[in-house]
PDB file of N, CA and C in Angstrom:
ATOM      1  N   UNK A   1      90.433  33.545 167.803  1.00  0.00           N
ATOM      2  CA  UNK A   1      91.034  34.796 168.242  1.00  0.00           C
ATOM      3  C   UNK A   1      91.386  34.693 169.732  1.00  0.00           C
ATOM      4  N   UNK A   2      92.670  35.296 169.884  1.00  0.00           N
ATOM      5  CA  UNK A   2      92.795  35.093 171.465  1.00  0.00           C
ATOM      6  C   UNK A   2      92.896  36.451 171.906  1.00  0.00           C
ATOM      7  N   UNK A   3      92.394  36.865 173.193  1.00  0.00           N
ATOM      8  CA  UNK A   3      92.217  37.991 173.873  1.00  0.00           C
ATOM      9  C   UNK A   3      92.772  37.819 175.321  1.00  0.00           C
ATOM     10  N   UNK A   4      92.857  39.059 175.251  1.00  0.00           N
ATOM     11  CA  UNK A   4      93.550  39.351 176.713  1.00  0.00           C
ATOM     12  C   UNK A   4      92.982  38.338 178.065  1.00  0.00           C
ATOM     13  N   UNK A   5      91.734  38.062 177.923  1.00  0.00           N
ATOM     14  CA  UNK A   5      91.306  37.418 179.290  1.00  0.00           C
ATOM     15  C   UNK A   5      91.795  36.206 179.069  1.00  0.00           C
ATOM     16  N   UNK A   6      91.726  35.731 177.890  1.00  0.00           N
ATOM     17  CA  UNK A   6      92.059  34.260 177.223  1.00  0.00           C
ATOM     18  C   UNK A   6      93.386  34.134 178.339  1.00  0.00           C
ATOM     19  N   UNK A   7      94.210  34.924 177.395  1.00  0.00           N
ATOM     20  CA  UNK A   7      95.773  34.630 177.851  1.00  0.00           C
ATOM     21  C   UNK A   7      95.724  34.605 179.387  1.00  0.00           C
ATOM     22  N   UNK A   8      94.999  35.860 179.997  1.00  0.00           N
ATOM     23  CA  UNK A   8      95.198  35.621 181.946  1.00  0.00           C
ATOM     24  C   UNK A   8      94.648  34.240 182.402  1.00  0.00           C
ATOM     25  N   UNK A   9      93.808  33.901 181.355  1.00  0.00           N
ATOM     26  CA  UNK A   9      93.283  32.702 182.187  1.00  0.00           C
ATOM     27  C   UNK A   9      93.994  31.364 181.913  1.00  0.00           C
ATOM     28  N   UNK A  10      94.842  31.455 180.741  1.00  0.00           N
ATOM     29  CA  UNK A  10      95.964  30.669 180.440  1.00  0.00           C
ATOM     30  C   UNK A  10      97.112  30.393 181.133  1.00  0.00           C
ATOM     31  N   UNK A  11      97.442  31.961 181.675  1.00  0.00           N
ATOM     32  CA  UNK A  11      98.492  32.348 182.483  1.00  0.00           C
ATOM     33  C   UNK A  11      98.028  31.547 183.989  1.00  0.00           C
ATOM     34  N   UNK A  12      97.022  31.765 184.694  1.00  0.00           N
ATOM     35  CA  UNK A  12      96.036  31.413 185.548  1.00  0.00           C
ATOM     36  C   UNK A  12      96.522  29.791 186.037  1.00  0.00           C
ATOM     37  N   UNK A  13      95.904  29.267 184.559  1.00  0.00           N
ATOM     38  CA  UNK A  13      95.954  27.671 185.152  1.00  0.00           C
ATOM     39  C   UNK A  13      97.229  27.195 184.895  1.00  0.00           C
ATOM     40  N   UNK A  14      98.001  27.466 184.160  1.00  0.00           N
ATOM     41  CA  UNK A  14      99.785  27.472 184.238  1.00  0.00           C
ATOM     42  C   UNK A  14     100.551  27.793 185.716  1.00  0.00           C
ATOM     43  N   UNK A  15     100.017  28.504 186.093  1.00  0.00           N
ATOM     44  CA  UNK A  15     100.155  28.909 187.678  1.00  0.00           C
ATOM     45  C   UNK A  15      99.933  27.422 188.558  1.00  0.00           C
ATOM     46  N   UNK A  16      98.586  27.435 188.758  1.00  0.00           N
ATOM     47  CA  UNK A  16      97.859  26.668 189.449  1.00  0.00           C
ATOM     48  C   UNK A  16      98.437  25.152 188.711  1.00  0.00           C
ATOM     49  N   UNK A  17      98.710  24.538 187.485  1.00  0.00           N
ATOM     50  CA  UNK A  17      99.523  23.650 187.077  1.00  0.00           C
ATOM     51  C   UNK A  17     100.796  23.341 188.413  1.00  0.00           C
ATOM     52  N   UNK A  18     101.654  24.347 188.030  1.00  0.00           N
ATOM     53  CA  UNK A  18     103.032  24.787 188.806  1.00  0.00           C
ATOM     54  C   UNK A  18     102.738  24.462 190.386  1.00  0.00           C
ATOM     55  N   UNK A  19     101.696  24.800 190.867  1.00  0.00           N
ATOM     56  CA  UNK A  19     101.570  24.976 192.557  1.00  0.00           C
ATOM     57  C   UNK A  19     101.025  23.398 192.497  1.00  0.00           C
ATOM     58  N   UNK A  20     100.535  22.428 191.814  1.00  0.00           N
ATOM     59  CA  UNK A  20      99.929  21.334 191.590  1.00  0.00           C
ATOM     60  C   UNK A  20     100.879  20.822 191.849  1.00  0.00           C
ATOM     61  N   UNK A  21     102.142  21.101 191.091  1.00  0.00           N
ATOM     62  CA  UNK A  21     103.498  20.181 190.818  1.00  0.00           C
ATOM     63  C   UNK A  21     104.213  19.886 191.628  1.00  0.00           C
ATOM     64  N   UNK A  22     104.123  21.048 192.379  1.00  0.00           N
ATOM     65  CA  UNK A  22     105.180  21.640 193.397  1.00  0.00           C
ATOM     66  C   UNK A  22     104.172  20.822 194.483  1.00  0.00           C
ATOM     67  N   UNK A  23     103.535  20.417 194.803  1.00  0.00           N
ATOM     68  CA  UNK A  23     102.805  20.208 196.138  1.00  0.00           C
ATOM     69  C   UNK A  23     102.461  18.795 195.955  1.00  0.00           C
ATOM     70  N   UNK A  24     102.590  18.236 194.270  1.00  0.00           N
ATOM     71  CA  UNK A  24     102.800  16.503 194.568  1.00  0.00           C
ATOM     72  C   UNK A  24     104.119  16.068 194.529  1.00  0.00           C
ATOM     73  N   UNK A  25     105.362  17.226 194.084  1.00  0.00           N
ATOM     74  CA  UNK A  25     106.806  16.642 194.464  1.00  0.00           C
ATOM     75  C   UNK A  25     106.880  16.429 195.783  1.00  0.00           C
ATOM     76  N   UNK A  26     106.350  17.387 196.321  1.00  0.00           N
ATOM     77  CA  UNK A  26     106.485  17.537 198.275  1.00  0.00           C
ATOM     78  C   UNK A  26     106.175  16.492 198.425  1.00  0.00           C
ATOM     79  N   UNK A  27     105.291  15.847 198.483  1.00  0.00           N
ATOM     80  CA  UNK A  27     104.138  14.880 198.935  1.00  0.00           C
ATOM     81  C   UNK A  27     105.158  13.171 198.345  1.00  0.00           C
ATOM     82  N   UNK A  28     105.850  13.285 197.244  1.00  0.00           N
ATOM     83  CA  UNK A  28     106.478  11.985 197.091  1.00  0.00           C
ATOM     84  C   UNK A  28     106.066  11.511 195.682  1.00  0.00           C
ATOM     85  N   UNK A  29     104.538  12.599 195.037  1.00  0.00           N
ATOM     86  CA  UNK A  29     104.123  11.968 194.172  1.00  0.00           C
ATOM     87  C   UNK A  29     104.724  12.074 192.844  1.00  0.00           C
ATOM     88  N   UNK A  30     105.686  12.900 192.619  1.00  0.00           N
ATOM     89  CA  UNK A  30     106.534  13.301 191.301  1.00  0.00           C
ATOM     90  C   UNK A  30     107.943  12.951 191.356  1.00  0.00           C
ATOM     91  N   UNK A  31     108.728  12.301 190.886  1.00  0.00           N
ATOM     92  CA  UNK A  31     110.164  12.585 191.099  1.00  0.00           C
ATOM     93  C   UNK A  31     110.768  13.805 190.582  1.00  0.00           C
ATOM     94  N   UNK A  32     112.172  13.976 191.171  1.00  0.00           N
ATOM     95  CA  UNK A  32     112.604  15.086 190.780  1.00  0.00           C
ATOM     96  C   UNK A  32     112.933  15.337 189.031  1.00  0.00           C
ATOM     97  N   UNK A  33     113.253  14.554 188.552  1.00  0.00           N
ATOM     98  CA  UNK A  33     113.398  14.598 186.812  1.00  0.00           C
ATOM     99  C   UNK A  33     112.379  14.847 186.811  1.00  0.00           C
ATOM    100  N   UNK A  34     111.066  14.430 186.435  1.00  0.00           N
ATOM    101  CA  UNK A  34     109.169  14.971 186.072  1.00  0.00           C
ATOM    102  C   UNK A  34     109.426  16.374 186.448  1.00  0.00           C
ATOM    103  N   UNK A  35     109.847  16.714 187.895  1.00  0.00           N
ATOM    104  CA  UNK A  35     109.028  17.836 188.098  1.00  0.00           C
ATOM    105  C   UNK A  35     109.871  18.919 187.397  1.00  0.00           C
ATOM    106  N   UNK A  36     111.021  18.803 187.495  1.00  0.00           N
ATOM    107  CA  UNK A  36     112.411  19.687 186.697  1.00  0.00           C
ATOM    108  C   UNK A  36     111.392  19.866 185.655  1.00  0.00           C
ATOM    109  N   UNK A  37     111.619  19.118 184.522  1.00  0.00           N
ATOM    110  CA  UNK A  37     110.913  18.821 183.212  1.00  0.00           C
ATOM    111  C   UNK A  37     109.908  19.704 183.076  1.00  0.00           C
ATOM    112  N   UNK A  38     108.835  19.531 183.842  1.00  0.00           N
ATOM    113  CA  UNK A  38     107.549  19.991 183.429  1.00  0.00           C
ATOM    114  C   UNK A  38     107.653  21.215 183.707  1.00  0.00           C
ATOM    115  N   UNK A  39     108.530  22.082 185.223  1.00  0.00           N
ATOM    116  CA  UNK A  39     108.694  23.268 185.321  1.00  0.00           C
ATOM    117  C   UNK A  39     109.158  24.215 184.269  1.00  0.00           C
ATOM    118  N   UNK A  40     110.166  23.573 183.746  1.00  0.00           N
ATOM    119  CA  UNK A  40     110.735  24.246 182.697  1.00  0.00           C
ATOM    120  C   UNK A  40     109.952  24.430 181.944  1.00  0.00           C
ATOM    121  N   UNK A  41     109.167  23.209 180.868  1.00  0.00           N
ATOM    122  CA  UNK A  41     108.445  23.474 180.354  1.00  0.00           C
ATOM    123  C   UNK A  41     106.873  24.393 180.439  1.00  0.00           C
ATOM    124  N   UNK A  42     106.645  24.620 181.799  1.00  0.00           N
ATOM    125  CA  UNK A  42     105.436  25.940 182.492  1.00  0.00           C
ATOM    126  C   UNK A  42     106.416  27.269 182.691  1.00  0.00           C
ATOM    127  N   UNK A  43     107.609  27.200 182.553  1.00  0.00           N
ATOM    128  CA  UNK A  43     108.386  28.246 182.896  1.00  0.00           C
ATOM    129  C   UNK A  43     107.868  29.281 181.217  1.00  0.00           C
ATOM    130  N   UNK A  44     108.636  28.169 180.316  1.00  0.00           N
ATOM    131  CA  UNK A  44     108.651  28.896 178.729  1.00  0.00           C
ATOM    132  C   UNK A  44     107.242  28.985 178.117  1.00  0.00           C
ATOM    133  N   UNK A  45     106.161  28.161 178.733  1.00  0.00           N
ATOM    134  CA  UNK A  45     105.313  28.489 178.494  1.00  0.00           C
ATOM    135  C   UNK A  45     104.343  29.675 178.567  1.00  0.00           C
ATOM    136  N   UNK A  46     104.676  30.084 180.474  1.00  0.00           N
ATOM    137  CA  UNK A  46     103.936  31.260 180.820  1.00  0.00           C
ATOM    138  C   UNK A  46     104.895  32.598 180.457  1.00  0.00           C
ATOM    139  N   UNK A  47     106.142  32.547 180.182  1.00  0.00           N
ATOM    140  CA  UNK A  47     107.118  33.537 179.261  1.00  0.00           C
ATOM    141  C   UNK A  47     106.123  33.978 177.933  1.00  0.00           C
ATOM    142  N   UNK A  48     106.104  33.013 177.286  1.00  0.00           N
ATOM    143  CA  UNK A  48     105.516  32.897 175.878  1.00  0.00           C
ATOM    144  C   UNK A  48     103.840  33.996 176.224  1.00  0.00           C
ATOM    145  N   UNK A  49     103.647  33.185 177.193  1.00  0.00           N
ATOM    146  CA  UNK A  49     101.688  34.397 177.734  1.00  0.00           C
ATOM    147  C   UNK A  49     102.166  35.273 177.592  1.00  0.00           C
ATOM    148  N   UNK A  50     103.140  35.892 178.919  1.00  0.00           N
ATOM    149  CA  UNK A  50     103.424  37.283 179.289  1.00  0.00           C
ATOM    150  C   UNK A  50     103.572  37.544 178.031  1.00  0.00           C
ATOM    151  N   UNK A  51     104.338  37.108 177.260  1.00  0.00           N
ATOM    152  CA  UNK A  51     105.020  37.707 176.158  1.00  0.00           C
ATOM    153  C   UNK A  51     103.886  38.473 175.160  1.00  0.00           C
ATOM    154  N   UNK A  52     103.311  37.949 174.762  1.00  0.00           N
ATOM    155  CA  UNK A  52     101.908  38.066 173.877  1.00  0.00           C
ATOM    156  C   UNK A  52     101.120  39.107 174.548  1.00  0.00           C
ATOM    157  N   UNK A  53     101.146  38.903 175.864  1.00  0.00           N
ATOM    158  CA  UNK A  53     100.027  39.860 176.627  1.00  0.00           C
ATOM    159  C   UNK A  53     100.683  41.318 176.714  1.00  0.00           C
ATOM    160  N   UNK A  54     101.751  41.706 176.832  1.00  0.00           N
ATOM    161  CA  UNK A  54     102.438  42.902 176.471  1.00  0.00           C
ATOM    162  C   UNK A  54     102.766  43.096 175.117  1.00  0.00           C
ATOM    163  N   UNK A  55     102.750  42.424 174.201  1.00  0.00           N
ATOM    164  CA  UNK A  55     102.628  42.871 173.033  1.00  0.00           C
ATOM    165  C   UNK A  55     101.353  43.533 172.520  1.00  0.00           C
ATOM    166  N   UNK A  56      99.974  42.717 172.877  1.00  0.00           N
ATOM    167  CA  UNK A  56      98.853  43.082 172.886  1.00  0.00           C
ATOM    168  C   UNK A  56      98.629  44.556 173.292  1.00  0.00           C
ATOM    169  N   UNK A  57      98.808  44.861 174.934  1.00  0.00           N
ATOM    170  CA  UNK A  57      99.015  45.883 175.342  1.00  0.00           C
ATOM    171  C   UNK A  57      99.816  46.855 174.913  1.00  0.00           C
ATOM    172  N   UNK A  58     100.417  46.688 174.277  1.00  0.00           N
ATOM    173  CA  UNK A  58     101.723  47.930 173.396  1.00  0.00           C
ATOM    174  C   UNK A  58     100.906  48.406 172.146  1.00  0.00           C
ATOM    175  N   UNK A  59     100.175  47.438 171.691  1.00  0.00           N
ATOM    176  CA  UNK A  59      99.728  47.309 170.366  1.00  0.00           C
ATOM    177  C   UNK A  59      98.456  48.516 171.147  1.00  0.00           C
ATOM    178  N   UNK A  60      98.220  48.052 171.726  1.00  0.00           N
ATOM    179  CA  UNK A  60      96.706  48.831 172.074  1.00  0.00           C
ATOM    180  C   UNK A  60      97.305  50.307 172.006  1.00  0.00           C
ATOM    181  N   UNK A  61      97.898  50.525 173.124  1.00  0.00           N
ATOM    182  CA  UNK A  61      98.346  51.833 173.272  1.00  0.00           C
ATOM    183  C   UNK A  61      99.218  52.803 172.460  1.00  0.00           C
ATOM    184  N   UNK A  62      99.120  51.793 171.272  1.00  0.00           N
ATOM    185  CA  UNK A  62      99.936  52.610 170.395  1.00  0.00           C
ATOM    186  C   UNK A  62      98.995  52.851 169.593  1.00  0.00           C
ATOM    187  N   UNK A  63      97.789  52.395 168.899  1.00  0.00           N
ATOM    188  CA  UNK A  63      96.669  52.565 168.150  1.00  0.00           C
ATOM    189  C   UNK A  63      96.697  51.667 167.231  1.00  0.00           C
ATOM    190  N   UNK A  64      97.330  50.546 167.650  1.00  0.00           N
ATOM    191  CA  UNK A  64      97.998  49.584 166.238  1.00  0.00           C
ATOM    192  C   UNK A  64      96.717  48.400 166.798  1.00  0.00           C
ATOM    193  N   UNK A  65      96.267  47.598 166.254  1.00  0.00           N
ATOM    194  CA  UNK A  65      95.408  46.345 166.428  1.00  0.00           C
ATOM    195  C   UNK A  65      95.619  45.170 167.285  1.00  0.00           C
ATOM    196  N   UNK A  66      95.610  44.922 168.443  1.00  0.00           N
ATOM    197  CA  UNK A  66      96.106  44.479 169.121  1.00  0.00           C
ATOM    198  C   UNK A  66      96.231  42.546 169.018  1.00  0.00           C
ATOM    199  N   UNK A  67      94.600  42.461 167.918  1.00  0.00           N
ATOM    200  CA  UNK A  67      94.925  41.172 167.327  1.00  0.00           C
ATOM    201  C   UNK A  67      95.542  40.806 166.415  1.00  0.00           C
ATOM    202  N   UNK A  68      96.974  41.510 165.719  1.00  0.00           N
ATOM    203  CA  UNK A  68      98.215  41.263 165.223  1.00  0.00           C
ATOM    204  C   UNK A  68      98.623  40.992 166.013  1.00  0.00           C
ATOM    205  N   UNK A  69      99.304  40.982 167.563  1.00  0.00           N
ATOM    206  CA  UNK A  69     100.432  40.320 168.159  1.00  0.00           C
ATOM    207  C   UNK A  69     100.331  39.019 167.746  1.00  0.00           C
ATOM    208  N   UNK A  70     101.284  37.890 167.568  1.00  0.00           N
ATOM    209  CA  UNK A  70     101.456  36.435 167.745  1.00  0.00           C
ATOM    210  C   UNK A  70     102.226  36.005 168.916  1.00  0.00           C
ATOM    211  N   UNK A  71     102.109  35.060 169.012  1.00  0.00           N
ATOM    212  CA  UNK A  71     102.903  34.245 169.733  1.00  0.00           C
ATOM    213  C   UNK A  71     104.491  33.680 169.239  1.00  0.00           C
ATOM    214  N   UNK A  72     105.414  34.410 170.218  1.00  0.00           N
ATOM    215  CA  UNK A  72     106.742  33.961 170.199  1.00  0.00           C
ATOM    216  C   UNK A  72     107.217  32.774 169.983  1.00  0.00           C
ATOM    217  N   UNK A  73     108.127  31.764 169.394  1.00  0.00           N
ATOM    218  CA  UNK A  73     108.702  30.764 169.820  1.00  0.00           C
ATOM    219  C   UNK A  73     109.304  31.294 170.973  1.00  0.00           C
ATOM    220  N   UNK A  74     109.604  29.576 172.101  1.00  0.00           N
ATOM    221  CA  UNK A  74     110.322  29.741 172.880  1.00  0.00           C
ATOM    222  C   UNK A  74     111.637  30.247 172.714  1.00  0.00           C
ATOM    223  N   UNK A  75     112.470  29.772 171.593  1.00  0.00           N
ATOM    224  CA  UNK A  75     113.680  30.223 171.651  1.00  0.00           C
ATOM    225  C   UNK A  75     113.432  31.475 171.386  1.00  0.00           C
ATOM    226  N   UNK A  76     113.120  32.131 171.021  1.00  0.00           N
ATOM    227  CA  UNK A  76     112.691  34.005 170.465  1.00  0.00           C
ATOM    228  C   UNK A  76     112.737  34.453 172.193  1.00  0.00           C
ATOM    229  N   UNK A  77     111.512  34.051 172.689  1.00  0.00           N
ATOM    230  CA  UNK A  77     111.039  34.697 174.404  1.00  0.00           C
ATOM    231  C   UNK A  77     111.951  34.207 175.440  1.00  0.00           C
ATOM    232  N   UNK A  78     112.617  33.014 175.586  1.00  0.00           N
ATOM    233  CA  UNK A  78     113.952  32.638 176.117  1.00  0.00           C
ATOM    234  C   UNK A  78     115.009  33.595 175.870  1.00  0.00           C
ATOM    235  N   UNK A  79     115.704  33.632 174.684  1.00  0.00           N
ATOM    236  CA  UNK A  79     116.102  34.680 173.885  1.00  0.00           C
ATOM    237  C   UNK A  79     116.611  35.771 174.915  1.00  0.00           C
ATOM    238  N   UNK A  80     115.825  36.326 175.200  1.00  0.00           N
ATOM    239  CA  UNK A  80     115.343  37.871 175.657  1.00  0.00           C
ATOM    240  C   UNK A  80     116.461  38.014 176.917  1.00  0.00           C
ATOM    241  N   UNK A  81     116.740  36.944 177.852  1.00  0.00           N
ATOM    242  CA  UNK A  81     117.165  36.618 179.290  1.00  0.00           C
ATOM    243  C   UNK A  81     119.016  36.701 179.013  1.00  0.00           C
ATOM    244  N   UNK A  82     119.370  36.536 177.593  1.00  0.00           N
ATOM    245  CA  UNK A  82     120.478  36.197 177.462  1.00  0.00           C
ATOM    246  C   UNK A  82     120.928  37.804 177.091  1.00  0.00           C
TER     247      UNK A  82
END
């Protein structure tokens, strides 16, 4: 079962991933293709959290069960921007 803290703390080290990335491209230790790459891929990833974590929250406040939300595909939560 995943819960709300789950996901912040998911969201959390996806963050801290990102600031990792970003501070060994600086440094020389990533090239620019890796770091492109992997951003994107922490981009649709932490989309996909948020995504779930406001569903959760909707679910709550509506009186509906909040452990029905699932998790989006990316193309679904990408989706959304277009």
């Amino acid at each position: 079962m995943t819960d709300d803290n789950s996901i912040l703390h998911r969201i959390n080290g996806l963050v801290a991933e990102e600031h990792d990335l970003r501070t060994k491209h600086a440094a020389g230790q990533v090239d620019d293709a890796d770091e492109k790459a992997r951003l994107r891929a922490l981009e649709v990833e932490l989309d996909q959290c948020w995504d779930l974590l406001r569903q959760r929250r909707a679910k709550r406040e509506y009186g509906d069960n909040p452990d029905e939300a699932q998790a989006r595909s990316a193309d679904t939560v990408e989706g959304y921007l277009n």
